[in-house]
C-alpha atoms as a PDB file:
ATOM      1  CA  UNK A   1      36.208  73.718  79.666  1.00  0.00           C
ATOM      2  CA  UNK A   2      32.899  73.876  81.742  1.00  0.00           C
ATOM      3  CA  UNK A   3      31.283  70.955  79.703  1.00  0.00           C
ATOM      4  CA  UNK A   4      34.403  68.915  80.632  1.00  0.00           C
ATOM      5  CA  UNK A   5      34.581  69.599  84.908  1.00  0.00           C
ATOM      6  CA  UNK A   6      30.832  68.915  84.248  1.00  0.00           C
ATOM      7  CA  UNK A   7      31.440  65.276  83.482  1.00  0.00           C
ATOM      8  CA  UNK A   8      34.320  64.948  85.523  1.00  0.00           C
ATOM      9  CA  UNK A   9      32.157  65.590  88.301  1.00  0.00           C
ATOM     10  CA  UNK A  10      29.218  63.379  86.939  1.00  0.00           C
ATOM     11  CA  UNK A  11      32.199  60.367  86.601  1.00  0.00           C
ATOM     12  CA  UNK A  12      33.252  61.612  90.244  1.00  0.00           C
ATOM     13  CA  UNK A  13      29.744  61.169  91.737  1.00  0.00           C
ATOM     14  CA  UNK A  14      29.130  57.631  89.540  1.00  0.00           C
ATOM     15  CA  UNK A  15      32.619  56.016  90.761  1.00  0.00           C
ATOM     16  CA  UNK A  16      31.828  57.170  94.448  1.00  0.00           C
ATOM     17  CA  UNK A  17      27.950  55.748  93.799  1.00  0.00           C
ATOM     18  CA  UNK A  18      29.591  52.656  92.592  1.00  0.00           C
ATOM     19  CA  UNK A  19      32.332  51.996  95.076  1.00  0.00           C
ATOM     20  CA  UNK A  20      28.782  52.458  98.000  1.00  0.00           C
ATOM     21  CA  UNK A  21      26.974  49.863  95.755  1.00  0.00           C
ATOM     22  CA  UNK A  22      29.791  47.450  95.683  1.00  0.00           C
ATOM     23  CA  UNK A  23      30.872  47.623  99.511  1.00  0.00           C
ATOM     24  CA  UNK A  24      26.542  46.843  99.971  1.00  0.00           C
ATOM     25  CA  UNK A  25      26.679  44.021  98.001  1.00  0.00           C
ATOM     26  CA  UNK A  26      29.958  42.395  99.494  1.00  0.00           C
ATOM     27  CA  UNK A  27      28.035  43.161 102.748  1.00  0.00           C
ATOM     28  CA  UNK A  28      25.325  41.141 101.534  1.00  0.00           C
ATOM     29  CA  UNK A  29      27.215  37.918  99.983  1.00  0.00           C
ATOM     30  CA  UNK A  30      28.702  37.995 103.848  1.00  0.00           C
ATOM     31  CA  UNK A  31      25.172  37.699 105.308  1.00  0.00           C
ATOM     32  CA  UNK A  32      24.048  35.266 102.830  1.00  0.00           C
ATOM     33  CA  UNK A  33      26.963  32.844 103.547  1.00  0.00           C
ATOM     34  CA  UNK A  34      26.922  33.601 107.378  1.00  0.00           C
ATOM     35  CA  UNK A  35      22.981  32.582 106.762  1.00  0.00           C
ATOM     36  CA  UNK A  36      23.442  29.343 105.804  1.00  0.00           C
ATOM     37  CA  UNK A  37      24.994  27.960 108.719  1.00  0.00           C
ATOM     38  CA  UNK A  38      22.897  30.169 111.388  1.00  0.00           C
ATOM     39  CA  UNK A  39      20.379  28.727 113.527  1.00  0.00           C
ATOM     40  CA  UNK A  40      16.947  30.187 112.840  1.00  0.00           C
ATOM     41  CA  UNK A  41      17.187  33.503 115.361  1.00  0.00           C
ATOM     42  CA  UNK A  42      20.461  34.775 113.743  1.00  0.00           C
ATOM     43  CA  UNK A  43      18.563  33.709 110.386  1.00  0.00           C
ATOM     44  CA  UNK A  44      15.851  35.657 111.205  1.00  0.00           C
ATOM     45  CA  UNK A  45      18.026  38.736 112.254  1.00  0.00           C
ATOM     46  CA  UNK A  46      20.432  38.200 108.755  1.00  0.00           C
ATOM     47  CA  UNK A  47      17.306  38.655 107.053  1.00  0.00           C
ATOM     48  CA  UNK A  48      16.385  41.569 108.415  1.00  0.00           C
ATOM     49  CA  UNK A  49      20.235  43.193 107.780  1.00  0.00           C
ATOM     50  CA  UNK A  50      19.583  41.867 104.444  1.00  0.00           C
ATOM     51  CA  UNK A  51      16.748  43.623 103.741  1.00  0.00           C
ATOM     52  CA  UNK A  52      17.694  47.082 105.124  1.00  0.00           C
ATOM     53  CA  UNK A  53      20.601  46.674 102.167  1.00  0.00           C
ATOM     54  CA  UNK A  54      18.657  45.740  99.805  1.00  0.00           C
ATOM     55  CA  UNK A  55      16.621  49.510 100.676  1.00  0.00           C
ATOM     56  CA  UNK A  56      20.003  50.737 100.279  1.00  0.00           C
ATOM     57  CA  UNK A  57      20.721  49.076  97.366  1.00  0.00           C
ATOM     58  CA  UNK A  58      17.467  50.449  95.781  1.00  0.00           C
ATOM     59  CA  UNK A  59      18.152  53.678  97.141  1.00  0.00           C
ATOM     60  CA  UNK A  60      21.005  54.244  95.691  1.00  0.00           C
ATOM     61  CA  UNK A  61      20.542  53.058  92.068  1.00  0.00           C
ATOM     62  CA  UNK A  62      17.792  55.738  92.104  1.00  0.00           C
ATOM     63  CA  UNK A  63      20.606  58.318  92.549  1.00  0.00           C
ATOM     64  CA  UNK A  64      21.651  57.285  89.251  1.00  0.00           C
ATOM     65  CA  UNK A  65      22.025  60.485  87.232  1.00  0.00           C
END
């Protein structure tokens, strides 16, 4: 019975690390299309939101148990 709460609780944690990963990467399609048609400021700004997600990105496929 212990051996089975432990893996619900390791799916738990990997469907709540998954659902993070997936709202980061819709996040960054949305800045990648918004790039395209941004003048070179807002580019320059994207690119930095961009790159903070991608740290988050990294971050959290680290967590990976």
């Amino acid at each position: 019975m212990e051996k089975l709460l432990k893996e619900l609780e390791a799916i738990s944690f990997e469907q709540k690390r998954l659902a993070e990963l997936e709202d980061l990467l819709l996040t960054m399609r949305s800045i990648a299309y918004e790039a395209i048609t941004s003048d070179e400021k807002r580019r320059d700004h994207l690119q930095k939101q961009f790159e903070d997600l991608q740290a988050q990105v990294k971050f959290i496929e680290a967590q990976k148990r």
